[in-house]
N, C-alpha and C. Protein backbone atom coordinates (compact mmCIF):
# COMPACT_ATOMS: atom_id res chain seq x y z
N UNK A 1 -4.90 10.81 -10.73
CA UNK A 1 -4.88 10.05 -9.49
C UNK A 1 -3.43 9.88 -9.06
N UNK A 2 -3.08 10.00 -7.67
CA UNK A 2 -1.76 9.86 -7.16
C UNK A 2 -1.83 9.06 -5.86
N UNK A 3 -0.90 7.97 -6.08
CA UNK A 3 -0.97 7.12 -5.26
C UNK A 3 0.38 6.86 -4.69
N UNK A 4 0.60 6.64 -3.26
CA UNK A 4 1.60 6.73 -2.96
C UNK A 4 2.35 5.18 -1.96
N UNK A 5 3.32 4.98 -2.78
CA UNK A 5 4.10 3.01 -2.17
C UNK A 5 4.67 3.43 -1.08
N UNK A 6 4.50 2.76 0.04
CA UNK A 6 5.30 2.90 1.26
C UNK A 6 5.86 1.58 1.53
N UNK A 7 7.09 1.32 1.46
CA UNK A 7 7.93 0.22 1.66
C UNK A 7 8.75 0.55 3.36
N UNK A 8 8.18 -0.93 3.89
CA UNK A 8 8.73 -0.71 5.39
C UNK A 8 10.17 -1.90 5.55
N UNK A 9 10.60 -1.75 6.61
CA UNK A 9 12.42 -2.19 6.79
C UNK A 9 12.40 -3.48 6.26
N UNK A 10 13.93 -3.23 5.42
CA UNK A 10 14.43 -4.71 5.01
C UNK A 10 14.01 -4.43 3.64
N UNK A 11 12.82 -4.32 3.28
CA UNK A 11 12.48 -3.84 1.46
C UNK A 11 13.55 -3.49 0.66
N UNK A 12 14.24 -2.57 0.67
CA UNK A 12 15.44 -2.10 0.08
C UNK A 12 16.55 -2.99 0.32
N UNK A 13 16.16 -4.48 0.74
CA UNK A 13 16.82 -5.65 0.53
C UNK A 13 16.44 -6.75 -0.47
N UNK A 14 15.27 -6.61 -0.93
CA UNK A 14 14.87 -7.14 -1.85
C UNK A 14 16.17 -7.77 -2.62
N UNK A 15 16.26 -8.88 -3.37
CA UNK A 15 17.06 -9.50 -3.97
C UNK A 15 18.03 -9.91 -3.64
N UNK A 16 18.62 -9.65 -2.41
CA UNK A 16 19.82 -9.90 -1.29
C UNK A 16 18.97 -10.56 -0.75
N UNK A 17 18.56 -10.31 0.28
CA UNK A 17 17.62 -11.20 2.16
C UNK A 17 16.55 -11.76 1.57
N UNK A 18 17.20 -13.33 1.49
CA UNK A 18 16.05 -14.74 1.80
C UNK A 18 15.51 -14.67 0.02
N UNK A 19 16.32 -14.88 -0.83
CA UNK A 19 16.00 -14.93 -2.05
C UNK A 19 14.82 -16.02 -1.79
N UNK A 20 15.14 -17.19 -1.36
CA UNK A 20 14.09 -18.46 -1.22
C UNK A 20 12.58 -17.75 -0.96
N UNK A 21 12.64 -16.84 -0.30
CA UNK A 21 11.42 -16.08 0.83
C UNK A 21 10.98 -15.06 -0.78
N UNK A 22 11.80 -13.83 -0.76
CA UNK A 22 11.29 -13.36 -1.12
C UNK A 22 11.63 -13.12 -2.73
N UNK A 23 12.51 -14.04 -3.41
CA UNK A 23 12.63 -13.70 -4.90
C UNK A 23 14.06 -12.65 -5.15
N UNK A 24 14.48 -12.83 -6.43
CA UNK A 24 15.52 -11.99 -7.01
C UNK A 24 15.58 -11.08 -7.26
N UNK A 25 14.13 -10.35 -7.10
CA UNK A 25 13.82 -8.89 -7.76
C UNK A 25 13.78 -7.76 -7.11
N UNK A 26 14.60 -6.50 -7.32
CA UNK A 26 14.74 -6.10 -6.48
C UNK A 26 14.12 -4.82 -6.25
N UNK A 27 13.77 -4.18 -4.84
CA UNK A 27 12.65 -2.89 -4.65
C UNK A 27 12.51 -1.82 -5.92
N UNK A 28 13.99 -1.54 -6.69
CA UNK A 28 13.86 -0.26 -7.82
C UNK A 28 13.36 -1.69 -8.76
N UNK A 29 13.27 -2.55 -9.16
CA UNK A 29 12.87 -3.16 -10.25
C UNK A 29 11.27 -3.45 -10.04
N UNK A 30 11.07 -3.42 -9.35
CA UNK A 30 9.30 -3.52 -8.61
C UNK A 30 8.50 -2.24 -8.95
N UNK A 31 9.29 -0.92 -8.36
CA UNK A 31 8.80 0.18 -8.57
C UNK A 31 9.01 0.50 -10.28
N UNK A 32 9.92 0.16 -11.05
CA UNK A 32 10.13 0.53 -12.11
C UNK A 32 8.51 -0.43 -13.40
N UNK A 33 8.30 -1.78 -12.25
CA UNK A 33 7.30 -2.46 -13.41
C UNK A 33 5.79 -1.68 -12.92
N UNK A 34 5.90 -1.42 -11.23
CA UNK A 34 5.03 -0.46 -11.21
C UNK A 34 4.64 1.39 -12.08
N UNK A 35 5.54 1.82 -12.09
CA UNK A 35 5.98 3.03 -13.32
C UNK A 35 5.06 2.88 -14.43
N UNK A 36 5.46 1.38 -14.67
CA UNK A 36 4.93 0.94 -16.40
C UNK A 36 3.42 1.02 -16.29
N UNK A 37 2.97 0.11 -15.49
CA UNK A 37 1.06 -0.38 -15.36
C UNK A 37 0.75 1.22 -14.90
N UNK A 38 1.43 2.08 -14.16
CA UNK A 38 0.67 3.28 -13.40
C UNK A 38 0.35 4.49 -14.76
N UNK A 39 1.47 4.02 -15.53
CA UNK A 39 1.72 5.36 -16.71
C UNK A 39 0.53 4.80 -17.20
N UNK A 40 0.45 3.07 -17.69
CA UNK A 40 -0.91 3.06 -18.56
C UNK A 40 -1.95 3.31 -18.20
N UNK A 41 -2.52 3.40 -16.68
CA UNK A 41 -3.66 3.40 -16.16
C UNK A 41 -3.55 5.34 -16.17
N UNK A 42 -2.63 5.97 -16.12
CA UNK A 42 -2.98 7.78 -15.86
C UNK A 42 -2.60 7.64 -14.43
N UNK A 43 -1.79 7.36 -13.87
CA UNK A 43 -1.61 7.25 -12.06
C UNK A 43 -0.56 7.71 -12.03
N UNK A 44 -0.29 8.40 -11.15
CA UNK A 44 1.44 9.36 -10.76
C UNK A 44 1.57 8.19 -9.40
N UNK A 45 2.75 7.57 -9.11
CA UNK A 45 3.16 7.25 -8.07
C UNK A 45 4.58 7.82 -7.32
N UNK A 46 4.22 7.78 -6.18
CA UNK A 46 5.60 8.47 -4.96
C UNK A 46 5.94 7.41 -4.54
N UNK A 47 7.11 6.93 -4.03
CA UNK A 47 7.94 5.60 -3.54
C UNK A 47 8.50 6.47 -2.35
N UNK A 48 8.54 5.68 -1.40
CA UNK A 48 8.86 5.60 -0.01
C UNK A 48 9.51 4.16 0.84
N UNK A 49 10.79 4.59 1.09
CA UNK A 49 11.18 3.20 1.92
C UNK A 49 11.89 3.76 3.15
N UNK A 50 11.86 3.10 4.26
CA UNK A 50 12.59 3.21 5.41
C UNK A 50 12.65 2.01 6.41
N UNK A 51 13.15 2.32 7.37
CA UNK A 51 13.21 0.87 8.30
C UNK A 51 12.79 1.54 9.26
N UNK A 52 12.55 2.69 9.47
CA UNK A 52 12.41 3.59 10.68
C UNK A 52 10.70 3.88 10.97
N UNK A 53 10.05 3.21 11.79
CA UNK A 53 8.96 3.32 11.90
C UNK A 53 7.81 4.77 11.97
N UNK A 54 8.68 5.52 12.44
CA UNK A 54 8.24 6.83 13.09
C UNK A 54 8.80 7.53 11.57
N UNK A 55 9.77 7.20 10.70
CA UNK A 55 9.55 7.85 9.48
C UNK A 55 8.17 7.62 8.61
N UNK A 56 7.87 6.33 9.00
CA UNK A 56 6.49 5.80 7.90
C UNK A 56 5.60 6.44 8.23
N UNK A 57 5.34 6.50 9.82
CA UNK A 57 4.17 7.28 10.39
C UNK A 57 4.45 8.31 9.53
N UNK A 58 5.47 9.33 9.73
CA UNK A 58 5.11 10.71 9.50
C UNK A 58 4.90 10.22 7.92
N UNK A 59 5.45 9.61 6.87
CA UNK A 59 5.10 9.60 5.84
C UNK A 59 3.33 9.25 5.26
N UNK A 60 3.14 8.90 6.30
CA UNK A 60 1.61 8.40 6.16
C UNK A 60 0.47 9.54 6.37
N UNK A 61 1.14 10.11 7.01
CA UNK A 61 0.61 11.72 7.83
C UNK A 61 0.31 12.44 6.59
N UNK A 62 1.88 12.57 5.81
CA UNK A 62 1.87 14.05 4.86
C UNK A 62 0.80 13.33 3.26
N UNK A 63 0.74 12.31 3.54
CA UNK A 63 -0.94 11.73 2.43
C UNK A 63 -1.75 12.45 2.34
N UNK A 64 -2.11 12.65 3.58
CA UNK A 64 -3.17 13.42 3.93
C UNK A 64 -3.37 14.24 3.22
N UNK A 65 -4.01 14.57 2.03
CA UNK A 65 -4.89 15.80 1.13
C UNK A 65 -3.53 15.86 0.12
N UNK A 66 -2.58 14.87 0.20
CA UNK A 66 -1.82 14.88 -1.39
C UNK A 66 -2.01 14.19 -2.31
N UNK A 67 -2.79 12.32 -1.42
CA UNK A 67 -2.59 11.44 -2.72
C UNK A 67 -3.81 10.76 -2.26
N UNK A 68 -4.56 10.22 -3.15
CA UNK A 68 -5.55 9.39 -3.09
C UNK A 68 -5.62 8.27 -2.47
N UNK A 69 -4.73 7.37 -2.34
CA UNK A 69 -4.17 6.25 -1.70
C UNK A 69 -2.91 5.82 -1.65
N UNK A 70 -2.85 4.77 -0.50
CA UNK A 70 -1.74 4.28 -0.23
C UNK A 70 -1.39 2.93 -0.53
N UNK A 71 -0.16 2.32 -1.40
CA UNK A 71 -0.01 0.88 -1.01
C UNK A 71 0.61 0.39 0.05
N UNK A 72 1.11 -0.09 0.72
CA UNK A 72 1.95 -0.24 2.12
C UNK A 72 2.41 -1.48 2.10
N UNK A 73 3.56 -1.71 2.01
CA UNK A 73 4.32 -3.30 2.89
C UNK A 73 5.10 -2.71 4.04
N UNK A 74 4.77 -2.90 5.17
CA UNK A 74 5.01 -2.44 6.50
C UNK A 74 6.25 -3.33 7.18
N UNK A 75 6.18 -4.57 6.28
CA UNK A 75 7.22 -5.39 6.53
C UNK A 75 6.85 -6.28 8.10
N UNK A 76 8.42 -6.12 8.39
CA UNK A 76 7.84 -6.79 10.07
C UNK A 76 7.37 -5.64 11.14
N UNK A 77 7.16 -4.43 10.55
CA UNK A 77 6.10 -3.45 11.85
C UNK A 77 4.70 -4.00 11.20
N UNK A 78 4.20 -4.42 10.39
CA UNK A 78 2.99 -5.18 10.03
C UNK A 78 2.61 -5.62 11.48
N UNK A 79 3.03 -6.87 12.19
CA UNK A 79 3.07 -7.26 13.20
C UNK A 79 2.80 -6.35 14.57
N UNK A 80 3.58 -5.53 14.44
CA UNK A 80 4.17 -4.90 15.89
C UNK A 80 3.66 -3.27 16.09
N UNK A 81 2.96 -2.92 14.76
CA UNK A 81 3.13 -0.91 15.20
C UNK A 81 2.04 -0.70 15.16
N UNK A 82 1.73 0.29 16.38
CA UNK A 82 0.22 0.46 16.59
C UNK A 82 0.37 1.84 16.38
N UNK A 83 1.49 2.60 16.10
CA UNK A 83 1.56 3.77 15.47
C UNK A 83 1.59 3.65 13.98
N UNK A 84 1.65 2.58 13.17
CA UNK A 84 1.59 2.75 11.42
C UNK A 84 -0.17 2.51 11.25
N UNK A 85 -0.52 1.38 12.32
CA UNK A 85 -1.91 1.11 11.93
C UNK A 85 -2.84 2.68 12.66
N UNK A 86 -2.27 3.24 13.81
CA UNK A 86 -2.89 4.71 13.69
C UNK A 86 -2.59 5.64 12.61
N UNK A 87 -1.63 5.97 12.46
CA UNK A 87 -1.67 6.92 11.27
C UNK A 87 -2.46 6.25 10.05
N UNK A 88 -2.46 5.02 9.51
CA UNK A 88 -3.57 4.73 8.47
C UNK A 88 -5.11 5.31 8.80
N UNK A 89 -5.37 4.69 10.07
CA UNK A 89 -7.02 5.02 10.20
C UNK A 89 -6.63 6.46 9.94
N UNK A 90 -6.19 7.31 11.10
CA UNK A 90 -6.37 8.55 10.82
C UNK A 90 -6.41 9.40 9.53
N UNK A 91 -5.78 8.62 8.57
CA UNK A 91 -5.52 9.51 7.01
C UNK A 91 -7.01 9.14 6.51
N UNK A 92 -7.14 8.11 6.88
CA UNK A 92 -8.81 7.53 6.31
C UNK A 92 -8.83 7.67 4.67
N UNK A 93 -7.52 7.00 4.39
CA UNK A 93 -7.16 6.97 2.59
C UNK A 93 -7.17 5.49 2.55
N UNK A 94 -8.18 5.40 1.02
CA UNK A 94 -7.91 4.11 0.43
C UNK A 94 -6.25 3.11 0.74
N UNK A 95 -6.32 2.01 1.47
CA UNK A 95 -4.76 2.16 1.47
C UNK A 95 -5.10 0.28 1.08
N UNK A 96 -3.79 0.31 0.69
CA UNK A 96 -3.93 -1.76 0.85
C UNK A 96 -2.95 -1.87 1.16
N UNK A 97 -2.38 -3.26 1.86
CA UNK A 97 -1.30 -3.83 2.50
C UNK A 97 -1.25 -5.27 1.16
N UNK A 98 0.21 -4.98 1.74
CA UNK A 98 0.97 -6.34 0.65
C UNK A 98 1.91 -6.64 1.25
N UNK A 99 1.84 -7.98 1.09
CA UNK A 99 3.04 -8.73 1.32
C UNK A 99 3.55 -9.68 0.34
N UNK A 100 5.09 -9.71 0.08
CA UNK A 100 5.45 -10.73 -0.96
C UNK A 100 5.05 -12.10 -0.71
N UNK A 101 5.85 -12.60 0.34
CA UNK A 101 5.49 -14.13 0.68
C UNK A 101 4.06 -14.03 1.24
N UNK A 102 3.52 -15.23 1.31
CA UNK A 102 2.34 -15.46 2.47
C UNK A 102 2.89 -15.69 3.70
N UNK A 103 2.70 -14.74 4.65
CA UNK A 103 2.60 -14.72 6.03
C UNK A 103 2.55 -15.94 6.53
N UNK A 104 0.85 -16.36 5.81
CA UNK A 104 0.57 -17.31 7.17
C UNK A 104 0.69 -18.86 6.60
N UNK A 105 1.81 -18.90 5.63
CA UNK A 105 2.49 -20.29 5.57
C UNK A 105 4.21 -20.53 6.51
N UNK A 106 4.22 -18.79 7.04
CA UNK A 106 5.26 -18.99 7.94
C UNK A 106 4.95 -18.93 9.66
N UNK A 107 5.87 -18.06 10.09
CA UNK A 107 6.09 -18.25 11.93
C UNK A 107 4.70 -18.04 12.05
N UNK A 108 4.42 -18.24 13.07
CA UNK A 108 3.24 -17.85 13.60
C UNK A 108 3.00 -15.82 13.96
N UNK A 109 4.15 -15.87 14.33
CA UNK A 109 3.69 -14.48 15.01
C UNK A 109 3.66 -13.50 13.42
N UNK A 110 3.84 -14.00 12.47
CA UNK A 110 3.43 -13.13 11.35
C UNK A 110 1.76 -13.15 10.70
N UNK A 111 1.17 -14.28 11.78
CA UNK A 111 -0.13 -14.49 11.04
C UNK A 111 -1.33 -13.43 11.38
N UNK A 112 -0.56 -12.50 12.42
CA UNK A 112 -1.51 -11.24 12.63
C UNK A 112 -0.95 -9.93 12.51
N UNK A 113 -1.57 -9.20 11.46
CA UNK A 113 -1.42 -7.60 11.66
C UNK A 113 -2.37 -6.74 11.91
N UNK A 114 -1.48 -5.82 12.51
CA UNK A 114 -2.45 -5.02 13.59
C UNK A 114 -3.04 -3.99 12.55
N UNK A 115 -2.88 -4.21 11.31
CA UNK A 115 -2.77 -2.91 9.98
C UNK A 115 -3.91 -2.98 9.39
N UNK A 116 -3.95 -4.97 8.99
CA UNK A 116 -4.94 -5.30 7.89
C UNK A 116 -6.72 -4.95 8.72
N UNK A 117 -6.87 -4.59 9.72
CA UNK A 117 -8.17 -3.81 10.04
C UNK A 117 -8.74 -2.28 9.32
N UNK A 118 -7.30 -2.10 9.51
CA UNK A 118 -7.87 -0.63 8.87
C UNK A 118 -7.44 -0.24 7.36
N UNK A 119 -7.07 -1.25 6.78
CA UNK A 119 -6.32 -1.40 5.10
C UNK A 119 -8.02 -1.70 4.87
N UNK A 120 -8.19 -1.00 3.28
CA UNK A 120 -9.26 -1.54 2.36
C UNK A 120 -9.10 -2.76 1.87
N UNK A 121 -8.02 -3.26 1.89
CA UNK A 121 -7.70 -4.73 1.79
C UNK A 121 -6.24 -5.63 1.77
N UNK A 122 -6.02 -6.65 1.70
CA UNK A 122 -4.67 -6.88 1.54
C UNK A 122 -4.17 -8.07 0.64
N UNK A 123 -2.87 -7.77 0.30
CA UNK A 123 -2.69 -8.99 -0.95
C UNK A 123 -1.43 -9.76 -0.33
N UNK A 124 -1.45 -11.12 -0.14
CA UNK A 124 -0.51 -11.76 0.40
C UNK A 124 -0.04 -12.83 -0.32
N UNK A 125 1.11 -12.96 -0.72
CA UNK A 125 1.75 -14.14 -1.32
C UNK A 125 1.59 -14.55 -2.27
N UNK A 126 1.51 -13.57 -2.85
CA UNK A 126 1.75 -13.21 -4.79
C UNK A 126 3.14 -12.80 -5.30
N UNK A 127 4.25 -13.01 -4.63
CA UNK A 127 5.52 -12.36 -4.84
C UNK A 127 5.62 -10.79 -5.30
N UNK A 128 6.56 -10.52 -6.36
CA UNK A 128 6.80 -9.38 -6.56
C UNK A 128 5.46 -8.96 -7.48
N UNK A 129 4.80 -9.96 -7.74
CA UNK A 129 3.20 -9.70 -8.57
C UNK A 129 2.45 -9.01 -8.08
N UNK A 130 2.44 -9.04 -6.45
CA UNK A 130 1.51 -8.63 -5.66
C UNK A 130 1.49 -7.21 -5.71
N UNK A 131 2.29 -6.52 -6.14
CA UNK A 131 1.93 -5.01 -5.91
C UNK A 131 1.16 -4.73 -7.54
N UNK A 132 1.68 -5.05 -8.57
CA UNK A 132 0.56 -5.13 -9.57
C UNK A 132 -0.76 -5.28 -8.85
N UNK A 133 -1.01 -6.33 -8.34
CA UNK A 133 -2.55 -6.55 -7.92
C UNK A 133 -2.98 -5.25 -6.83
N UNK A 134 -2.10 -5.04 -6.39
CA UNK A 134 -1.92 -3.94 -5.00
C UNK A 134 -2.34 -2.72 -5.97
N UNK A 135 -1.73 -1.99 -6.78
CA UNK A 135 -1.78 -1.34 -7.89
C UNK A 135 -3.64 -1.12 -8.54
N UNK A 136 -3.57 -2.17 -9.21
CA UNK A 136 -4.95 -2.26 -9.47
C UNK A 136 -5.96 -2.56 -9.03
N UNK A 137 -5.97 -2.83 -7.82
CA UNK A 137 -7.06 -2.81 -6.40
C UNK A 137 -6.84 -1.20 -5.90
N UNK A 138 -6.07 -0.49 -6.00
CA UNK A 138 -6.36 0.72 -5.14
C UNK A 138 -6.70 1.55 -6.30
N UNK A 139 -6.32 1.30 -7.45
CA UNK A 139 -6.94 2.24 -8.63
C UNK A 139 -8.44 1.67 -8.90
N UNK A 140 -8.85 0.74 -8.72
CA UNK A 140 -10.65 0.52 -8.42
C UNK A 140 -11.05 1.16 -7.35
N UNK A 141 -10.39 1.06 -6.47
CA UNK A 141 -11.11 1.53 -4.73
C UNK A 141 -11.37 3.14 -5.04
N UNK A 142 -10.27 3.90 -5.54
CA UNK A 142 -10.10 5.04 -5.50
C UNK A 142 -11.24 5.76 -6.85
N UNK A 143 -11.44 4.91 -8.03
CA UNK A 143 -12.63 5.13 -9.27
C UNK A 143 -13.82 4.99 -8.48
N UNK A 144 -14.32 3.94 -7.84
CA UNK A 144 -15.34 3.96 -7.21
C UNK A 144 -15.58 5.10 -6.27
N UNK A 145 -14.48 5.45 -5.22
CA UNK A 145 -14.81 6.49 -4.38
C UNK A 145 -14.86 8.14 -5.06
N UNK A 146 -14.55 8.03 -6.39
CA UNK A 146 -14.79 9.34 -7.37
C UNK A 146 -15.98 9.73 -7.86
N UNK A 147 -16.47 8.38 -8.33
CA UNK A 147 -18.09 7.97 -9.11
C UNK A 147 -18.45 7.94 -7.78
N UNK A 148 -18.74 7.82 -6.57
CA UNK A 148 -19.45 7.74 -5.75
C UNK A 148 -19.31 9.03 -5.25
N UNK A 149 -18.56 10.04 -5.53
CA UNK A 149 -18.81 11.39 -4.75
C UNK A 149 -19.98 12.41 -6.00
N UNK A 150 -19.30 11.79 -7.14
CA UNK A 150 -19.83 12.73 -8.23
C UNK A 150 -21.50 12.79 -8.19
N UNK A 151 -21.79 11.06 -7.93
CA UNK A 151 -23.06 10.56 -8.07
C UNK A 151 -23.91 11.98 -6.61
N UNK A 152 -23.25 11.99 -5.41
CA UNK A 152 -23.65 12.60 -4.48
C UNK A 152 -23.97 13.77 -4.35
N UNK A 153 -22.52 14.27 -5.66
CA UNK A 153 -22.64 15.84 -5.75
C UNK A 153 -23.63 16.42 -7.01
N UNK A 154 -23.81 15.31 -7.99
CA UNK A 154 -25.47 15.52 -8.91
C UNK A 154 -26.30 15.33 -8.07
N UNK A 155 -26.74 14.81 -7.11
CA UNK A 155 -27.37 14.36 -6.63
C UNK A 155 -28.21 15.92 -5.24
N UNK A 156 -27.35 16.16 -4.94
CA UNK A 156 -27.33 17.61 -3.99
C UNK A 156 -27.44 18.55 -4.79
N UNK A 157 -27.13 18.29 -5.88
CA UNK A 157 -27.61 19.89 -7.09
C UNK A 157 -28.73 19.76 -7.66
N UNK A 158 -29.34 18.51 -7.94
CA UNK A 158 -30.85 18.33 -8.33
C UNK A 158 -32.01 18.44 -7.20
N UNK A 159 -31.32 18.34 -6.07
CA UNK A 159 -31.98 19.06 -5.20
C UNK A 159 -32.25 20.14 -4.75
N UNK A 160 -31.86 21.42 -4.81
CA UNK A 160 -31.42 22.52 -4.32
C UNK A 160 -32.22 23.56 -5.54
């Protein structure tokens, strides 16, 4: 199984910007505890960061028929990109959204994303924990959607 982290702008600030907000830990130390849980579970992960919206899109694009799912912190295009939440539907890959802090104990205009419609789900305000949970929610989503093809494809051969 290959699953692929997409970190959106400001991420690669982790441990610098708003320690209070978002904690001391920083994006390679996240991906590195992710490394650990992915090796034990059998999961290859790809890391992706940018601030550049139209890079994420296209990064979301080239998923398409490489990796099973996506995790995504979209950051503040969460809010605002109706091109990250298109390219998700369109890949039509297991994906989940995370966020470190909880959103919606802050501004208001963070209490809606235009993303979490088309995410299989989302984890908010679990700190740097949250991609663990992010992690092991898309490695269920993605077992189930395996056992559910296999079941389909015994299923079409006992017929035939």
């Amino acid at each position: 199984m290959k699953i692929m982290v997409i970190q959106g702008p400001n991420i690669n600030m982790l441990g610098i910007r708003e320690v209070g907000i978002y904690g001391a830990m920083k994006m390679e130390e996240i991906h590195k505890q992710m490394k650990i849980a992915a090796s034990q579970n059998n999961v290859e992960l790809d890391f992706f960061q940018s601030n550049f919206e139209g890079e994420i899109v296209d990064k979301i694009q080239e998923c398409l028929g490489t990796v099973d799912g996506i995790i995504i912190n979209a950051a503040g295009y969460t809010h605002t990109s109706v091109a990250i939440r298109d390219a998700i539907e369109a890949v039509a890959l297991p994906t989940i959204e995370i966020h470190i802090s909880n959103v919606y104990r802050r501004e208001e205009f963070r209490h809606k994303s235009l993303i979490a419609p088309v995410c299989s789900g989302s984890i908010v305000g679990f700190g740097p924990f949250g991609y663990h949970l992010a992690l092991m929610g898309i490695i269920q989503i993605c077992e189930q959607i395996k056992n559910l093809r296999a079941m389909q494809q015994a299923q079409q051969a006992s017929k035939q």
